[in-house]
C-alpha atoms as a PDB file:
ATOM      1  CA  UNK A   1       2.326  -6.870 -16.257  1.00  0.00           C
ATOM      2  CA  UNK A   2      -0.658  -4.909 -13.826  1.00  0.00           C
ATOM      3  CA  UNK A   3       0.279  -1.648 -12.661  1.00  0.00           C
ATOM      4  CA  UNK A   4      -1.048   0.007  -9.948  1.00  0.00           C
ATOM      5  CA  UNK A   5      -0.075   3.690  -9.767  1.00  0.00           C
ATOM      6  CA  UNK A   6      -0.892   6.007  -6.559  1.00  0.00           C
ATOM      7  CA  UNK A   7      -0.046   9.641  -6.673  1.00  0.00           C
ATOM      8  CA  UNK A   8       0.614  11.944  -4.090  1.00  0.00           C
ATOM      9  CA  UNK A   9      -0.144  15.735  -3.827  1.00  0.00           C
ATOM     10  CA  UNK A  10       2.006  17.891  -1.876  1.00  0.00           C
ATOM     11  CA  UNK A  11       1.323  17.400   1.657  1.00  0.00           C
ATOM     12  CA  UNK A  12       1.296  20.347   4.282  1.00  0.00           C
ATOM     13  CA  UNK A  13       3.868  18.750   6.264  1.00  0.00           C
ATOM     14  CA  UNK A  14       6.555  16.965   4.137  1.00  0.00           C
ATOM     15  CA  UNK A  15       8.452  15.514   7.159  1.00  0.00           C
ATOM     16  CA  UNK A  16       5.419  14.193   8.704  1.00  0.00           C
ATOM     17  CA  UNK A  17       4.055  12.223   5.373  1.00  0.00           C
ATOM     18  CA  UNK A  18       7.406  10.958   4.865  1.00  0.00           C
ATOM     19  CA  UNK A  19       7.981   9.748   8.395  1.00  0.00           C
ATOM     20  CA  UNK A  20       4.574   7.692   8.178  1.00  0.00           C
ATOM     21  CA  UNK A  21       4.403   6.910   4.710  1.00  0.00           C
ATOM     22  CA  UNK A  22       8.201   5.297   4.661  1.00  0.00           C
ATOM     23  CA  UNK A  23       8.062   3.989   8.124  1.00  0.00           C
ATOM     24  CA  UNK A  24       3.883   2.673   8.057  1.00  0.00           C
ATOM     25  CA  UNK A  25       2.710   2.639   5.066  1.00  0.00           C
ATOM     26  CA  UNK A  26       4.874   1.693   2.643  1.00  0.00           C
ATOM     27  CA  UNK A  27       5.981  -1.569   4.831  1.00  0.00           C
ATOM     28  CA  UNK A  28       2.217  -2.479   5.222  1.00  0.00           C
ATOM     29  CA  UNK A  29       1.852  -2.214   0.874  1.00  0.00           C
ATOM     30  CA  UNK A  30       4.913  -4.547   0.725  1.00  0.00           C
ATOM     31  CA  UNK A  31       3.349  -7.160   2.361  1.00  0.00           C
ATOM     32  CA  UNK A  32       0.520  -7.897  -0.237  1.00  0.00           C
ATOM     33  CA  UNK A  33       0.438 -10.925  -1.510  1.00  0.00           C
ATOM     34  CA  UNK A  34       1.162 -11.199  -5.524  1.00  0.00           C
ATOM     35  CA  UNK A  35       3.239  -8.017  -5.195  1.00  0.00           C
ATOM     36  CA  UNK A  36       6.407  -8.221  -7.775  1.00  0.00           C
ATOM     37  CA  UNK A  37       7.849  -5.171  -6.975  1.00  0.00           C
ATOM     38  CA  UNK A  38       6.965  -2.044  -5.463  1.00  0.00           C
ATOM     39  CA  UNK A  39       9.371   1.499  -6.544  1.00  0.00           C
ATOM     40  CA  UNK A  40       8.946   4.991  -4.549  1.00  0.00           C
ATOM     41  CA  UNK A  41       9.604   7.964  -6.908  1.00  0.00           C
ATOM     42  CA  UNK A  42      10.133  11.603  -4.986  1.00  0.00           C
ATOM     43  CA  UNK A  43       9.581  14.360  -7.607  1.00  0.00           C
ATOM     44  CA  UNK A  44      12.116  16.822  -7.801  1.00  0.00           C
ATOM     45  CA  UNK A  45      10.635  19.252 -10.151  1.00  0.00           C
ATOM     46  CA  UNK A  46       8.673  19.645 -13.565  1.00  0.00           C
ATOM     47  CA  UNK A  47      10.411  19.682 -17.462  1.00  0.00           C
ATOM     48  CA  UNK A  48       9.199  23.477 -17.152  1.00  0.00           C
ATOM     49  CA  UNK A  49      10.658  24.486 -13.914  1.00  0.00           C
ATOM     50  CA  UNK A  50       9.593  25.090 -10.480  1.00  0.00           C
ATOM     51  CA  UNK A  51       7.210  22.077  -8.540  1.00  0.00           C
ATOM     52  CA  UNK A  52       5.534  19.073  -9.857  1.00  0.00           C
ATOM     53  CA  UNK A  53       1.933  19.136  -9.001  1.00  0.00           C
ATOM     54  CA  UNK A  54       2.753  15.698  -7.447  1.00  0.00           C
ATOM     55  CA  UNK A  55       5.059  14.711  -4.517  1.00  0.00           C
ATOM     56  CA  UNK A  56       5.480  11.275  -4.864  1.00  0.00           C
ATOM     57  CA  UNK A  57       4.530   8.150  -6.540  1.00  0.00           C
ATOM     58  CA  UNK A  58       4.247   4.577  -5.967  1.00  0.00           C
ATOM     59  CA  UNK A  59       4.445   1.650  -8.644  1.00  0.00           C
ATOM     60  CA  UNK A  60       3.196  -1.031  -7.621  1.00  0.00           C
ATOM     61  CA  UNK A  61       3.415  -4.145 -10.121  1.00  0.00           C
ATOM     62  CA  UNK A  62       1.462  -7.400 -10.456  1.00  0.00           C
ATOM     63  CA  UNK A  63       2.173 -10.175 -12.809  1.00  0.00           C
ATOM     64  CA  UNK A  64      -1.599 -10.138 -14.455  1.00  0.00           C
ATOM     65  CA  UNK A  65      -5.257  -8.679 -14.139  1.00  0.00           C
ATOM     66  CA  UNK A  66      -5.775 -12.284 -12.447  1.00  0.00           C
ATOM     67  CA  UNK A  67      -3.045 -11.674  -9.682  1.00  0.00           C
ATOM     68  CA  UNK A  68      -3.701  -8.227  -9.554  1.00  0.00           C
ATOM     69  CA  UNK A  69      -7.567  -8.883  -9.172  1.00  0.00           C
ATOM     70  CA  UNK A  70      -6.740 -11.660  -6.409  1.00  0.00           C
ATOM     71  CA  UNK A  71      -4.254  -9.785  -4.379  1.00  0.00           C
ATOM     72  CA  UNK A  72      -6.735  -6.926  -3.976  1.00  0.00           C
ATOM     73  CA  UNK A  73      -9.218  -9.322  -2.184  1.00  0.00           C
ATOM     74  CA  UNK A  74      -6.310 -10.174   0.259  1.00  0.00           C
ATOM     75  CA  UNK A  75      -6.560  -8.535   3.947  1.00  0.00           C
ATOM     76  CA  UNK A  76      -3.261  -6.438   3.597  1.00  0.00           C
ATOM     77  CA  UNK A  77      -4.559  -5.128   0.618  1.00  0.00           C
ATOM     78  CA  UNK A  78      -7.364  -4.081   2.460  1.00  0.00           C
ATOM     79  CA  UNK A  79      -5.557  -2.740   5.243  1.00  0.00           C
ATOM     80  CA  UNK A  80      -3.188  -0.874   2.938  1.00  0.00           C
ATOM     81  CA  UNK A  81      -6.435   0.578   1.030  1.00  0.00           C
ATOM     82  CA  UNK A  82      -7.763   1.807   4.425  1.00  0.00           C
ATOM     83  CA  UNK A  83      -3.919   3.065   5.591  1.00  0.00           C
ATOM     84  CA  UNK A  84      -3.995   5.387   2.723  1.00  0.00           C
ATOM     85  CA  UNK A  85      -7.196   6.645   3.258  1.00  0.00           C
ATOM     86  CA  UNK A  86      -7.057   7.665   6.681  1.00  0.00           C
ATOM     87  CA  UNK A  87      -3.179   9.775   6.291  1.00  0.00           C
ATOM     88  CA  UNK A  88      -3.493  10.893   2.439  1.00  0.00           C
ATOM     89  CA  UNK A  89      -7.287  10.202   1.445  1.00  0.00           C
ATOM     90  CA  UNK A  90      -6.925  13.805   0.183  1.00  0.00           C
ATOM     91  CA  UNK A  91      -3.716  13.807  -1.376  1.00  0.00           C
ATOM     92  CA  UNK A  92      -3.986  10.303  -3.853  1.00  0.00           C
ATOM     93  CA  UNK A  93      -4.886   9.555  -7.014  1.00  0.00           C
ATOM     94  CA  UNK A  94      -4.722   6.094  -8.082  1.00  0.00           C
ATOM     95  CA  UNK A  95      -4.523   4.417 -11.394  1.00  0.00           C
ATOM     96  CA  UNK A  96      -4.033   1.215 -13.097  1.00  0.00           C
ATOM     97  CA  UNK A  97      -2.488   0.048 -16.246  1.00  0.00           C
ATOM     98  CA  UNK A  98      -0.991  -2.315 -17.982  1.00  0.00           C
ATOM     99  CA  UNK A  99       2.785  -2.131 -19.674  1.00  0.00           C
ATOM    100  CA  UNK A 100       2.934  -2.338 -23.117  1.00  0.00           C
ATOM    101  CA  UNK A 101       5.978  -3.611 -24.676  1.00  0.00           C
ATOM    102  CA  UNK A 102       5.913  -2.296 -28.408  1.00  0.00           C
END
């Protein structure tokens, strides 16, 4: 299984980000194509007290490189890509990987 991973910095206004990204932007993701499943983590903290560096974090999972590769040619992809950039282009960090099952 594909992973896509996007993390989010701290915004300056919490309410704000979570009012778009819930209500906008995380509806708009959902809707590409080859898209198993999609899970929302809100950090609470760090194993050393006090803040995580990172606010939240998106999984996003795709069956193979193939799908993965063939969803990200899709128009909501696009759209999503272009939806993050324009509210949080300074905030994310994105990643992919693959799950290894050892």
């Amino acid at each position: 299984m594909i992973k896509m991973v996007a993390l989010y910095k701290h915004p300056e206004d919490k309410e704000k980000f979570d009012e778009y990204y819930y209500g906008t932007h995380g509806p708009l993701t959902a809707k590409i194509p080859g898209l198993r499943k999609m899970e929302v983590t809100k950090m609470i903290g760090s194993p050393m007290g006090g803040q995580s560096e990172y606010y939240l974090m998106c999984e996003m999972f795709y069956d193979d490189m193939a799908s993965f590769k063939a969803a990200m040619k899709t128009d909501e992809a696009k759209a999503s890509g272009k939806d993050a950039m324009s509210f949080a282009g300074d905030l994310i960090t994105l990643m992919i990987g693959e799950e290894v099952n050892e």
